[in-house]
C-alpha atoms as a PDB file:
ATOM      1  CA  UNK A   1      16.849  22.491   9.590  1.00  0.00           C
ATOM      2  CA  UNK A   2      19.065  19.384  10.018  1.00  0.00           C
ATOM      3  CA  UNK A   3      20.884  18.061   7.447  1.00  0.00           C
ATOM      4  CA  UNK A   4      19.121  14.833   7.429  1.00  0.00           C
ATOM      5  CA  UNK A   5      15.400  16.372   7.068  1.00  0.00           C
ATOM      6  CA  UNK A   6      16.893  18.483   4.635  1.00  0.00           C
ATOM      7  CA  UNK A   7      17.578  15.199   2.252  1.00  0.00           C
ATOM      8  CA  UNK A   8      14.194  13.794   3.385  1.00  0.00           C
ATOM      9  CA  UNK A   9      12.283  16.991   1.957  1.00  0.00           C
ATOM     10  CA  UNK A  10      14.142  17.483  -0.994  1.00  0.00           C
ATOM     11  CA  UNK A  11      14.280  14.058  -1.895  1.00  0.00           C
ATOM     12  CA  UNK A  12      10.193  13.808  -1.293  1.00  0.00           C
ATOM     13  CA  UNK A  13       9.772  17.270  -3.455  1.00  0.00           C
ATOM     14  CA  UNK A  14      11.918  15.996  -6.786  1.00  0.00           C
ATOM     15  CA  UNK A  15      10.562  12.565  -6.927  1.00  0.00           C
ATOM     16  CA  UNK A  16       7.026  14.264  -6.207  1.00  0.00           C
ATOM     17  CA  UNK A  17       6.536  17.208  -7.909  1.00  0.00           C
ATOM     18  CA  UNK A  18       7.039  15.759 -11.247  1.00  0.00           C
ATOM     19  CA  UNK A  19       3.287  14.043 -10.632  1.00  0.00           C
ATOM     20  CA  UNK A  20       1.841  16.591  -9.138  1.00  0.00           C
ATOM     21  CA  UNK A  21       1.636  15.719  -5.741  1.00  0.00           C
ATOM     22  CA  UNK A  22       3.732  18.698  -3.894  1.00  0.00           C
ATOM     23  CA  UNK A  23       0.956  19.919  -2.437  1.00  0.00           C
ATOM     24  CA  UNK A  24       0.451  17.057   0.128  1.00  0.00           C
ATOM     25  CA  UNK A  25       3.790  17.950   1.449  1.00  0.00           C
ATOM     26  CA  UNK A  26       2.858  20.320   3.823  1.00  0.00           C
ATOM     27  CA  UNK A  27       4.725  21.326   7.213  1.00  0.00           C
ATOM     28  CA  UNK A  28       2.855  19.216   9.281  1.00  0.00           C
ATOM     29  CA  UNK A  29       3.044  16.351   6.702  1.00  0.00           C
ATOM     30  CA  UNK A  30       7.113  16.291   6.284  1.00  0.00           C
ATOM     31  CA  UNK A  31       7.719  17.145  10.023  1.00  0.00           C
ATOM     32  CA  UNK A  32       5.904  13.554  10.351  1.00  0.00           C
ATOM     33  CA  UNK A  33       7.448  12.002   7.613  1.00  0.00           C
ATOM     34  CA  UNK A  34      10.818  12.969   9.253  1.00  0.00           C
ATOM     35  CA  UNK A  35      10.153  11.518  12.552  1.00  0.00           C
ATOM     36  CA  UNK A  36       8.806   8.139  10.725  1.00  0.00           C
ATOM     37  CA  UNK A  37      12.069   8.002   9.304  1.00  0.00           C
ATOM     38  CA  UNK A  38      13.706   8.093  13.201  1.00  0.00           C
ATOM     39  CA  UNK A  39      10.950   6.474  14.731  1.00  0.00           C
ATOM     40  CA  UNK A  40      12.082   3.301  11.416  1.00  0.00           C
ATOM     41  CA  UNK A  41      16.078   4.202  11.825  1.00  0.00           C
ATOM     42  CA  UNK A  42      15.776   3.221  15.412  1.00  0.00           C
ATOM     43  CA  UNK A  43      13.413   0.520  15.292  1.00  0.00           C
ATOM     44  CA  UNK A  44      15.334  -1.052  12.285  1.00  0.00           C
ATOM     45  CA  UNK A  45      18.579  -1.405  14.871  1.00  0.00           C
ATOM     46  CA  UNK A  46      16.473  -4.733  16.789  1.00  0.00           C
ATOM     47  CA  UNK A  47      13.997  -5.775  14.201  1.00  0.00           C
ATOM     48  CA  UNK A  48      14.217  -6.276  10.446  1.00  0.00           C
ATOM     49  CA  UNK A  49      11.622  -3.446   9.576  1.00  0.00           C
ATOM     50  CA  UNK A  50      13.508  -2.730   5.635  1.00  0.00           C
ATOM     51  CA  UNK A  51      16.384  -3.347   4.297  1.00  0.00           C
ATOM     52  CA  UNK A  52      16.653   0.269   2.979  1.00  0.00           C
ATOM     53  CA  UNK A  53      17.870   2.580   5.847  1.00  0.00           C
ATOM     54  CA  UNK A  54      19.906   5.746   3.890  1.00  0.00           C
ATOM     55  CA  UNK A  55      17.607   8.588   3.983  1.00  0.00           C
ATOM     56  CA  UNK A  56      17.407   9.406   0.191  1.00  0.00           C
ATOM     57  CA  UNK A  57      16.733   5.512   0.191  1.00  0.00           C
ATOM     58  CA  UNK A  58      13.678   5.807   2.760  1.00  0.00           C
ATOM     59  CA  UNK A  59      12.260   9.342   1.770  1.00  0.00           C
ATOM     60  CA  UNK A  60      12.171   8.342  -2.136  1.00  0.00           C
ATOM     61  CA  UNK A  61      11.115   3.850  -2.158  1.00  0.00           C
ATOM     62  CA  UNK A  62       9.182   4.022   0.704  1.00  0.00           C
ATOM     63  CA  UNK A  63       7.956   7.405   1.373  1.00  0.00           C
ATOM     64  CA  UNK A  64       7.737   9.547  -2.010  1.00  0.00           C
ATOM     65  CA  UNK A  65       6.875   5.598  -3.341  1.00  0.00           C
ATOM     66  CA  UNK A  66       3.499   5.446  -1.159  1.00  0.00           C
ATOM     67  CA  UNK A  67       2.771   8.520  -1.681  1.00  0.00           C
ATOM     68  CA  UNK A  68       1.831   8.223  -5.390  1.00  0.00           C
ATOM     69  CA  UNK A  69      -1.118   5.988  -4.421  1.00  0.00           C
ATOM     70  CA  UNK A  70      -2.612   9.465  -3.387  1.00  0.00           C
ATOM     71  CA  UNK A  71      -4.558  10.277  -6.528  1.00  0.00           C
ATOM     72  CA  UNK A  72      -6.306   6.690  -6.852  1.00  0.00           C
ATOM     73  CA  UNK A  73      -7.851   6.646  -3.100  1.00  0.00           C
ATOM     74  CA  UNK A  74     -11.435   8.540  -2.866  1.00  0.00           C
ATOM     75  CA  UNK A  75     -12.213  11.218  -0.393  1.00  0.00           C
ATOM     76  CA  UNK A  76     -13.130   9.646   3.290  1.00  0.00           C
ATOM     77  CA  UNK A  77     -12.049   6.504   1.946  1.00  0.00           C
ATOM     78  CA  UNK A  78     -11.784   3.501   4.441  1.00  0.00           C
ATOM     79  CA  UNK A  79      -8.459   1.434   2.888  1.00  0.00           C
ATOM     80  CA  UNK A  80      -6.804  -1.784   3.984  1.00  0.00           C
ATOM     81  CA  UNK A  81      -3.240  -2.223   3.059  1.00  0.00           C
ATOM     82  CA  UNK A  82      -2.987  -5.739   2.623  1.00  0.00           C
ATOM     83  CA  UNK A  83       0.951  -7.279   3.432  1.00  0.00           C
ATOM     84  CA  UNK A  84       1.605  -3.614   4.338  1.00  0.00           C
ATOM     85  CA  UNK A  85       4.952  -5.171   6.389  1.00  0.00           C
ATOM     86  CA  UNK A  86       6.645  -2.135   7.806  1.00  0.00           C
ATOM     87  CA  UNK A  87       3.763  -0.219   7.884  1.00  0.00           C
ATOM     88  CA  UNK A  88       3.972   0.870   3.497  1.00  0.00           C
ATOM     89  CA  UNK A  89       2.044   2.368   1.506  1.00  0.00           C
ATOM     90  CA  UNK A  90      -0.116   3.260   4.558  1.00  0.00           C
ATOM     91  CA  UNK A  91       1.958   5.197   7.024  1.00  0.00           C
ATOM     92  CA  UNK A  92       2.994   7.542   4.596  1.00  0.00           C
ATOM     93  CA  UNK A  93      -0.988   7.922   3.075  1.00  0.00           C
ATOM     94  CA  UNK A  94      -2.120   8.287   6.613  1.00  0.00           C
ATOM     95  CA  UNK A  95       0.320  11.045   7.008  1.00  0.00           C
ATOM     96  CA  UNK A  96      -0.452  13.111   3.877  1.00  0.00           C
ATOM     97  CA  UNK A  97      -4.632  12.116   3.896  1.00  0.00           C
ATOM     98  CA  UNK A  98      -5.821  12.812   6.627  1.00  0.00           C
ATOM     99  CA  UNK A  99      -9.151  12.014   5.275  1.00  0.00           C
ATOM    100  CA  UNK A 100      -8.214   8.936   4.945  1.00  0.00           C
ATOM    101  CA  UNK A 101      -8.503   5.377   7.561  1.00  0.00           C
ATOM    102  CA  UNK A 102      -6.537   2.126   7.283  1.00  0.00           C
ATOM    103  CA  UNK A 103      -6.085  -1.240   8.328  1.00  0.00           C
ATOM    104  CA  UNK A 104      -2.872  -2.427   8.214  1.00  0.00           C
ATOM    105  CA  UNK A 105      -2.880  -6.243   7.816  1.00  0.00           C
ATOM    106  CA  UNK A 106       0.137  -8.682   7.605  1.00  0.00           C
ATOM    107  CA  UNK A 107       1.001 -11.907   9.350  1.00  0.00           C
ATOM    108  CA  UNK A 108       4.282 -10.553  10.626  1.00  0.00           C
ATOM    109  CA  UNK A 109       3.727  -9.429  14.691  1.00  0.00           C
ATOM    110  CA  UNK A 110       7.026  -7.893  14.777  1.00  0.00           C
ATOM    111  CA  UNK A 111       6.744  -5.579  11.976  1.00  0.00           C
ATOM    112  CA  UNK A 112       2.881  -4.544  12.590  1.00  0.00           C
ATOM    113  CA  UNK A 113       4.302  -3.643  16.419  1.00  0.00           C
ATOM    114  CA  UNK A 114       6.213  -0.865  14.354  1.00  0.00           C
ATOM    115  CA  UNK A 115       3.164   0.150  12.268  1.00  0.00           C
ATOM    116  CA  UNK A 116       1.042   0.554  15.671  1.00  0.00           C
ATOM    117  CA  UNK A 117       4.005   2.316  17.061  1.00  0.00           C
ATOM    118  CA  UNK A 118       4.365   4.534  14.697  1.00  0.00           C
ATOM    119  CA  UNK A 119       0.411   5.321  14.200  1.00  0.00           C
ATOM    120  CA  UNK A 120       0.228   5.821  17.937  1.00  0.00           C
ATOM    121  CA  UNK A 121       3.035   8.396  18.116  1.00  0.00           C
ATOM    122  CA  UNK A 122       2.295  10.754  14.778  1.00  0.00           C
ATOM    123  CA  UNK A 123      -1.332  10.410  15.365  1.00  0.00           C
ATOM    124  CA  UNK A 124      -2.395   8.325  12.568  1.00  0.00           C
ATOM    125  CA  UNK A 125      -5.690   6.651  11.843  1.00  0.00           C
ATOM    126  CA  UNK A 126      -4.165   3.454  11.372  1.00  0.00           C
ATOM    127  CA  UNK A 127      -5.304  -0.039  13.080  1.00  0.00           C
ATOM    128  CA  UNK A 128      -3.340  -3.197  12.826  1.00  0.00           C
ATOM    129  CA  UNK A 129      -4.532  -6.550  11.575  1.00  0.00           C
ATOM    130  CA  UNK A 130      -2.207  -9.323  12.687  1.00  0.00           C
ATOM    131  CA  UNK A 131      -3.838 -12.356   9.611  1.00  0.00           C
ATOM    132  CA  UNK A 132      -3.574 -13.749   6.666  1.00  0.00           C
ATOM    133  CA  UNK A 133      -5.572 -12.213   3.911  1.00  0.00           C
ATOM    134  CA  UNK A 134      -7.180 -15.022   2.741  1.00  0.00           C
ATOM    135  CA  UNK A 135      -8.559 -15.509   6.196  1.00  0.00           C
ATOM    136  CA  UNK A 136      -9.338 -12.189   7.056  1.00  0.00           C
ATOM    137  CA  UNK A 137     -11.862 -11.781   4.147  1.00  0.00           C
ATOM    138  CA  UNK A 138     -13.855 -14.228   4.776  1.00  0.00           C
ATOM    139  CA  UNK A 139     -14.511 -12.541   7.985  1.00  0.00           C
ATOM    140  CA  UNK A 140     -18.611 -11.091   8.117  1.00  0.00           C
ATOM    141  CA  UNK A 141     -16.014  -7.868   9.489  1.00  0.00           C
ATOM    142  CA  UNK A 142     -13.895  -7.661   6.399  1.00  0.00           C
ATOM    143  CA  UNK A 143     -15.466  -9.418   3.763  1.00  0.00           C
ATOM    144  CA  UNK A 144     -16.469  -6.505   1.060  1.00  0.00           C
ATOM    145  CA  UNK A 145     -16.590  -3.338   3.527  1.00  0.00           C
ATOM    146  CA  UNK A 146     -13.535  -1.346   2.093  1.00  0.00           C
ATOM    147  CA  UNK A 147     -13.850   1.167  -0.704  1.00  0.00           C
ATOM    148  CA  UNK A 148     -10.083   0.628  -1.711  1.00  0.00           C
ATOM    149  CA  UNK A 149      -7.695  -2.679  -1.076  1.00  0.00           C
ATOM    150  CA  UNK A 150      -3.829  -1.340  -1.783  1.00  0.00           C
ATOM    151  CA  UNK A 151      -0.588  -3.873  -2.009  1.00  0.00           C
ATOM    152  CA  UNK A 152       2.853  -3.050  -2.846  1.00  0.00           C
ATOM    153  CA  UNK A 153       5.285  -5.851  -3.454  1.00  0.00           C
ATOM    154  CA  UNK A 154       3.963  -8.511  -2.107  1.00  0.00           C
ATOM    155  CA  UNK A 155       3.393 -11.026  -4.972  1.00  0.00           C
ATOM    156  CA  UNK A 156       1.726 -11.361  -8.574  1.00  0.00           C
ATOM    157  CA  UNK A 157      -0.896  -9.449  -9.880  1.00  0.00           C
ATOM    158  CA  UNK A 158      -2.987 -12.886 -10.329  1.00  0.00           C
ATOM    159  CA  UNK A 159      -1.989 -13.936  -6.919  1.00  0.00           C
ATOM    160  CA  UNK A 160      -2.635 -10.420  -5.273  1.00  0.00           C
ATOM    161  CA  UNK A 161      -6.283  -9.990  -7.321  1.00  0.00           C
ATOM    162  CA  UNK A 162      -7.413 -13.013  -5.605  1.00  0.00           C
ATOM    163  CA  UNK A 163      -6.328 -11.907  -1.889  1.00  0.00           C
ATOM    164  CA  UNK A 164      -7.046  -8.320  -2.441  1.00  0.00           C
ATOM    165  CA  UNK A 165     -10.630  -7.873  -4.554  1.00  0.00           C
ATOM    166  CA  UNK A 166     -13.036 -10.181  -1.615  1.00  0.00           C
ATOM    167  CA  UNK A 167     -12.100  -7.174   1.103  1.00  0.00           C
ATOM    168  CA  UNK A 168     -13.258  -4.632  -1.677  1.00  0.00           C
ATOM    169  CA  UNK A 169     -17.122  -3.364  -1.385  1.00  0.00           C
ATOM    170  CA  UNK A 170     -18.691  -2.912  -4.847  1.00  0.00           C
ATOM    171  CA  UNK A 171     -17.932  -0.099  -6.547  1.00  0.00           C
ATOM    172  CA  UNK A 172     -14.522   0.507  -4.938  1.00  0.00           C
ATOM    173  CA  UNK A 173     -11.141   0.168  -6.258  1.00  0.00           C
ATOM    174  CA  UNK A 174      -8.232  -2.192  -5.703  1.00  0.00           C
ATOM    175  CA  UNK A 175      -4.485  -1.173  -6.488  1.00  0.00           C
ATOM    176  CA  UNK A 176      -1.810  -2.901  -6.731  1.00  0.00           C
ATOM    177  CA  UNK A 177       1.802  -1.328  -6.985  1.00  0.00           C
ATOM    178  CA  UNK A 178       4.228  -2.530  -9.904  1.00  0.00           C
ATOM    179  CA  UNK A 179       7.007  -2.164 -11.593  1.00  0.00           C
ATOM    180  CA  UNK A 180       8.364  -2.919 -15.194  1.00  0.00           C
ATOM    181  CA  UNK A 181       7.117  -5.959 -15.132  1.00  0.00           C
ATOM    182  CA  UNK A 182       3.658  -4.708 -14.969  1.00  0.00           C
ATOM    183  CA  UNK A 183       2.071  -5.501 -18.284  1.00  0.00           C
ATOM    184  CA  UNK A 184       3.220  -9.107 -18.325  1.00  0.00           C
ATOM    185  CA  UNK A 185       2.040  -9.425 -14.814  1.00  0.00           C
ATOM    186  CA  UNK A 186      -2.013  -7.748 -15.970  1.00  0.00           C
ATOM    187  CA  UNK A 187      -1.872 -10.278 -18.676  1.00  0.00           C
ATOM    188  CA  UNK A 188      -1.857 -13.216 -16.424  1.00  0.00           C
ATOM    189  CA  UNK A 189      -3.902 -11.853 -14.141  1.00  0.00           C
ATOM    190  CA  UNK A 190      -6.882 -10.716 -16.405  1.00  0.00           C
ATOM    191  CA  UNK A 191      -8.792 -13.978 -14.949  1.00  0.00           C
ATOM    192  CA  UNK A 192      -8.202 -13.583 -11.506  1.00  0.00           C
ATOM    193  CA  UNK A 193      -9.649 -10.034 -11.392  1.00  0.00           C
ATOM    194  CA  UNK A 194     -12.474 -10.971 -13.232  1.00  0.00           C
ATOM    195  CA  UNK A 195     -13.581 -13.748 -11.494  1.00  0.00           C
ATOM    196  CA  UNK A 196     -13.166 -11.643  -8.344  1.00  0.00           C
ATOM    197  CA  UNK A 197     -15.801  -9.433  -9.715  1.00  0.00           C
ATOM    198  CA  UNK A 198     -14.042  -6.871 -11.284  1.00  0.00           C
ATOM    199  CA  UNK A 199     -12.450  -4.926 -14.004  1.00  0.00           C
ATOM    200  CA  UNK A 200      -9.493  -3.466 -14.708  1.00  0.00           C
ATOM    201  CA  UNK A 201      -9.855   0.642 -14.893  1.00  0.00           C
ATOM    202  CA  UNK A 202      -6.576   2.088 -15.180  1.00  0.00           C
ATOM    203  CA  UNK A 203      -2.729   1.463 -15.372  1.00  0.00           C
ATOM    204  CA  UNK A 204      -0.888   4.619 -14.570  1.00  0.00           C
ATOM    205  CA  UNK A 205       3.205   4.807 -15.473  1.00  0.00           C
ATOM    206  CA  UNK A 206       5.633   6.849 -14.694  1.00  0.00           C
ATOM    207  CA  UNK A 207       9.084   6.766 -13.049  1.00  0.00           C
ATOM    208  CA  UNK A 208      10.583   7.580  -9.767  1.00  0.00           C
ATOM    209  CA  UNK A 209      13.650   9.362 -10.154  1.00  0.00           C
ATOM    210  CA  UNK A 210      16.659   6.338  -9.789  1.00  0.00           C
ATOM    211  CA  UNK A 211      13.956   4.242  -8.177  1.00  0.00           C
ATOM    212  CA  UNK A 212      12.815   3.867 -12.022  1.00  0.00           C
ATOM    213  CA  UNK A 213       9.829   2.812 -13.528  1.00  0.00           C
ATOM    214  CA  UNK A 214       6.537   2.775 -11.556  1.00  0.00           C
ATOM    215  CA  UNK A 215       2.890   1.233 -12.439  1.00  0.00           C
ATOM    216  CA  UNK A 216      -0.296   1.273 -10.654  1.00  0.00           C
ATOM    217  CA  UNK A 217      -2.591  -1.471 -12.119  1.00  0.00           C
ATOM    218  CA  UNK A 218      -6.188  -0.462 -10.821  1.00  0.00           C
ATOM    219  CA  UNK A 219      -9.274  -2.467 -10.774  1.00  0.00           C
ATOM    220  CA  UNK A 220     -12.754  -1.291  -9.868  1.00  0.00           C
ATOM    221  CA  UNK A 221     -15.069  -4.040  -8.182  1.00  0.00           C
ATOM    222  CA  UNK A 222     -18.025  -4.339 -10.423  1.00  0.00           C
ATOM    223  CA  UNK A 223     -20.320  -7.645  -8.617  1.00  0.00           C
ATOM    224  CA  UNK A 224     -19.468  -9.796  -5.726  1.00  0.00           C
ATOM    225  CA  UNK A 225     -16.465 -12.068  -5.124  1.00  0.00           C
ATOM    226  CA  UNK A 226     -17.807 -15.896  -5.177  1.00  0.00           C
ATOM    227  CA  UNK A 227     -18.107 -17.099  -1.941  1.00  0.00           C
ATOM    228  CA  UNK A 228     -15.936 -19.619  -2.908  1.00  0.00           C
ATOM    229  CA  UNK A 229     -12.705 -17.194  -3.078  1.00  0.00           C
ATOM    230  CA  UNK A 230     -10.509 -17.072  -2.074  1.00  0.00           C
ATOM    231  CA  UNK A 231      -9.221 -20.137  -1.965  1.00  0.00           C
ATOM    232  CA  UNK A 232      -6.136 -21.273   0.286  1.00  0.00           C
ATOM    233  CA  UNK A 233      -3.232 -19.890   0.155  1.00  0.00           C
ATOM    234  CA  UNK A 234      -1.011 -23.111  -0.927  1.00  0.00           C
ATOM    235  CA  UNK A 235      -3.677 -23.624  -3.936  1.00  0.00           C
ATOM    236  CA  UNK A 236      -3.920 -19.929  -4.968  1.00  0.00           C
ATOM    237  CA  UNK A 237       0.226 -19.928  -4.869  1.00  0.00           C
ATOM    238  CA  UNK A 238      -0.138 -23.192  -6.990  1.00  0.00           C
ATOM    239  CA  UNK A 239      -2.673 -22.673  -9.438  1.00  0.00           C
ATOM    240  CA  UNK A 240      -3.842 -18.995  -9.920  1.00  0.00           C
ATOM    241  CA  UNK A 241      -7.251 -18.324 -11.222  1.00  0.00           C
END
């Protein structure tokens, strides 16, 4: 084993065995992971993929990070990743649930080039979405057809309720991924999710080794979004619900 998969593994088996989640780390799962982290060193050289590129750094933020989404997605569940950037939380999902199919949406070309890159070479079922979310979902295609909408720092909770919940069918889940700030960010958003059309379910904390504290806030869609949401971007950004 090389020295660098070495860190990559143990790095992914103390930040995730703590929650429970070793057993997604199979063979075929962390011989992936490790050629995601080649397939991102390399690509990283020409094209601002992430500013982390130390393989501790990689395996633990962006891999071991994603991965703890595992628990909230249902069996067979079709997912969108919405501002998924450099292809995370979904590469890493797609790599340890199988079961699982996503669309990867962001308005950056250059980074979802990586994610189809990347899905085309370890064999993931990931497609690409090259939009803005708050034109995608009004789409007859995306509005409401996803049992789970996932974001990870991309903006605030009452910002990211608003984009996320219309691509969520009812009776699925939307998660967002936060950090310390999390409560203070739920507060402000307690509006925006429910005039969305949904509730919040569950907030689950914990902490990821250095990479510190870690909250996913999750709400479960409970009636339709208003057709009227969401609005543009520039008055969501302005004057969340």
């Amino acid at each position: 084993m090389s020295a660098l998969k070495e860190i990559i593994i143990n790095t992914l088996v103390d930040a995730l065995l703590p929650l429970g989640l070793q057993n997604l780390l199979t063979d075929a799962a962390l011989d992936k992971l490790t050629r995601l982290f080649y397939m991102l060193e390399t690509a990283n050289k020409t094209t601002n993929i992430t500013a982390i590129d130390d393989p501790r750094g990689v395996a633990l933020r962006h891999f071991a990070d994603s991965i703890t989404l595992s628990p909230l997605l249902p069996q067979g569940a079709k997912v969108i990743d919405v501002g998924c950037g450099g292809g995370f939380p979904c590469l890493p999902l797609a790599i340890v649930r199988q079961d699982l199919s996503f669309v990867a949406l962001d308005s950056i070309s250059k980074k979802l080039k990586f994610v189809d890159d990347a899905a085309r070479e370890l064999s993931l079922d990931v497609i690409t979405l090259n939009s803005r979310a708050e034109e995608a979902s009004r789409t007859e295609k995306h509005r409401e057809m996803y049992d789970a909408a996932i974001s990870r720092a991309v903006a605030k909770l009452n910002i990211l309720a608003e984009l996320c919940l219309p691509f969520v069918k009812i009776g699925g889940i939307f998660t967002a991924m936060k950090g310390q700030n999390a409560d203070m960010e739920l507060n402000e958003a307690k509006n925006a999710i429910s005039a969305a059309g949904a509730c919040v379910e569950n907030l689950s904390r914990f902490t990821l080794l250095e990479a510190g504290e870690r909250v996913l806030v999750s709400a479960r869609k409970i009636s339709p979004t208003p057709k009227e949401l969401p609005r543009p971007f520039a008055r969501i950004k302005k004057k969340p619900l």
